[in-house]
Protein backbone atom coordinates (compact mmCIF):
# COMPACT_ATOMS: atom_id res chain seq x y z
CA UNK A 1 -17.72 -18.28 -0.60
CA UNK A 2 -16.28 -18.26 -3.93
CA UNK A 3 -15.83 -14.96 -6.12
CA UNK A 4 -19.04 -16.20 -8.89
CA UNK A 5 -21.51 -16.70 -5.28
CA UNK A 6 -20.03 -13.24 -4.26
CA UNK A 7 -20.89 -11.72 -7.64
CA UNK A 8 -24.68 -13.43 -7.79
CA UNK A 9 -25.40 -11.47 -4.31
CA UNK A 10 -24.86 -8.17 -5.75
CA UNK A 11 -25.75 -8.52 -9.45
CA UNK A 12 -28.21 -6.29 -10.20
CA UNK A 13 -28.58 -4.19 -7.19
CA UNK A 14 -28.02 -0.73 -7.17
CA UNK A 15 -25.26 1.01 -4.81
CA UNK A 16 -25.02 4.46 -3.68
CA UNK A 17 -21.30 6.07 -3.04
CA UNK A 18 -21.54 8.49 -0.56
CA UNK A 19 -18.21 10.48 1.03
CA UNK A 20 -15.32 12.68 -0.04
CA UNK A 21 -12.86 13.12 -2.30
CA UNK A 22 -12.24 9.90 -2.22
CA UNK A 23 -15.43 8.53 -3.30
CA UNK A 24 -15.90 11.46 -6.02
CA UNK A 25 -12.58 9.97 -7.79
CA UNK A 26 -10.24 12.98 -7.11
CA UNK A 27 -6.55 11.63 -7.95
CA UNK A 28 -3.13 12.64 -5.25
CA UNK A 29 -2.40 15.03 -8.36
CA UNK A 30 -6.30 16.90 -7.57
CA UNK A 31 -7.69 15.69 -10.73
CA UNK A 32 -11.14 13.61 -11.09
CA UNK A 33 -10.95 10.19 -12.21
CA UNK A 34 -13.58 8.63 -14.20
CA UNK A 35 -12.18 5.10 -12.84
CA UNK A 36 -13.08 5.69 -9.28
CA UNK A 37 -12.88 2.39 -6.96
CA UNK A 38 -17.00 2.93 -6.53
CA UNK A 39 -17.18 2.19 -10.38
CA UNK A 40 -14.44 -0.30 -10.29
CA UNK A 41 -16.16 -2.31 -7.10
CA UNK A 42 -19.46 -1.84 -9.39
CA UNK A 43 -18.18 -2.91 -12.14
CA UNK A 44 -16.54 -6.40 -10.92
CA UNK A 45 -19.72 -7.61 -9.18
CA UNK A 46 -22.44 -6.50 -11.39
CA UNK A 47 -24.20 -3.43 -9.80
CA UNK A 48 -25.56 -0.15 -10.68
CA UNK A 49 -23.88 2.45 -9.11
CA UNK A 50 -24.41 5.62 -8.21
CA UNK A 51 -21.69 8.42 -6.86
CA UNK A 52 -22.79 11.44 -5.10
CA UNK A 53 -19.03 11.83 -3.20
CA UNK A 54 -18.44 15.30 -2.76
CA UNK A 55 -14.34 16.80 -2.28
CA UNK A 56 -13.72 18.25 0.75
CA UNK A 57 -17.05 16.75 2.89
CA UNK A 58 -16.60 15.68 6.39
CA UNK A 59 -19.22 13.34 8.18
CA UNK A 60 -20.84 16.51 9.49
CA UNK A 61 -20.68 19.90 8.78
CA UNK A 62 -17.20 21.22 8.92
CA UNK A 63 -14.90 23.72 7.37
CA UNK A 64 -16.15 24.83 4.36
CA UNK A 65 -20.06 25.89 4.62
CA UNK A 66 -20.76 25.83 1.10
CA UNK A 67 -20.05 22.18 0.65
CA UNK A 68 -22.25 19.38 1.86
CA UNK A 69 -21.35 17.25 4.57
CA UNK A 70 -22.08 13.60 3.67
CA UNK A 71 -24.99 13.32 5.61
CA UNK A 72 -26.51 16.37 4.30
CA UNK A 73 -25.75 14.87 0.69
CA UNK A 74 -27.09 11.42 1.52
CA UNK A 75 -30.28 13.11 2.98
CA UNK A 76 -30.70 15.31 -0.40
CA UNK A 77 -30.17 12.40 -2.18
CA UNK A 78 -32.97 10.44 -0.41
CA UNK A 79 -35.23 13.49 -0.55
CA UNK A 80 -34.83 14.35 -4.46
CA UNK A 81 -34.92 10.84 -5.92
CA UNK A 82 -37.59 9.22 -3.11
CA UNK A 83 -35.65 5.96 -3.43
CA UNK A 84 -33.43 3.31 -1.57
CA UNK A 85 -30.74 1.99 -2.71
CA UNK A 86 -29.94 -1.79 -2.49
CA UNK A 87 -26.71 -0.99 -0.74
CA UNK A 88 -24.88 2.47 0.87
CA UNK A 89 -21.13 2.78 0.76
CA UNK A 90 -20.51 5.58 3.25
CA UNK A 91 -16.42 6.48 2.85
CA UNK A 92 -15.30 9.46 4.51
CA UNK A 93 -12.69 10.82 7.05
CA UNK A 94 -9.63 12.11 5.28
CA UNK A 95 -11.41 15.51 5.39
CA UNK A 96 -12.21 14.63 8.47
CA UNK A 97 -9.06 13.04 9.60
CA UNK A 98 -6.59 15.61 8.07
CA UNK A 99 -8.15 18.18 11.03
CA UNK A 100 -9.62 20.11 7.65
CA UNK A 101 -13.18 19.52 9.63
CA UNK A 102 -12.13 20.79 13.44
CA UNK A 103 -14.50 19.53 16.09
CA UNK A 104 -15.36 23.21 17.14
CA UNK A 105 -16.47 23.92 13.95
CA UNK A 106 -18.91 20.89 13.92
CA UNK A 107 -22.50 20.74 14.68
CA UNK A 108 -24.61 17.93 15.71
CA UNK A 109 -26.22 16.52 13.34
């Protein structure tokens, strides 16, 4: 499929970030980006895009009980706005990953 097809498929659709750090745009040196690879990806093939990436989420709750986990955030987001996005980019799991969310401090969610 060549890169103009690609770009006709997601033209106009609207794409919800959802994850960590890494989605929210923070940089190695902790700083937030405003060039985040969500708005990059966006950008190249013509969507809307939304970010709701929050630092320091894991895929459930973890660590840190004042910050979302990423399905909590997704679920708020759904709730607030009573819409579906076209698409859901779900990147997590260097929170997770770096053993900052420890499985006995997770609950099922």
């Amino acid at each position: 499929m060549s890169e103009e097809n690609i770009s006709l498929k997601f033209k106009n659709r609207t794409a919800l970030f959802v994850g960590d750090s890494i989605v929210e745009g923070v940089t190695t040196e902790y700083k937030r980006t405003s060039d985040t690879w969500a708005k990059l990806l966006s950008e190249k093939l013509g969507m809307r895009h939304i970010n709701i990436g929050i630092g320091g989420s894991c895929y459930v709750k973890g660590y840190n009980k004042e910050i979302l986990s990423i399905d909590e955030n997704f679920k708020n987001y759904i709730e607030s706005t009573h819409r579906l996005p076209d698409l859901i980019f779900i990147g997590g799991g260097v929170t997770t990953g770096g053993l900052v969310c420890r499985l006995r401090n997770m609950k099922q969610s």
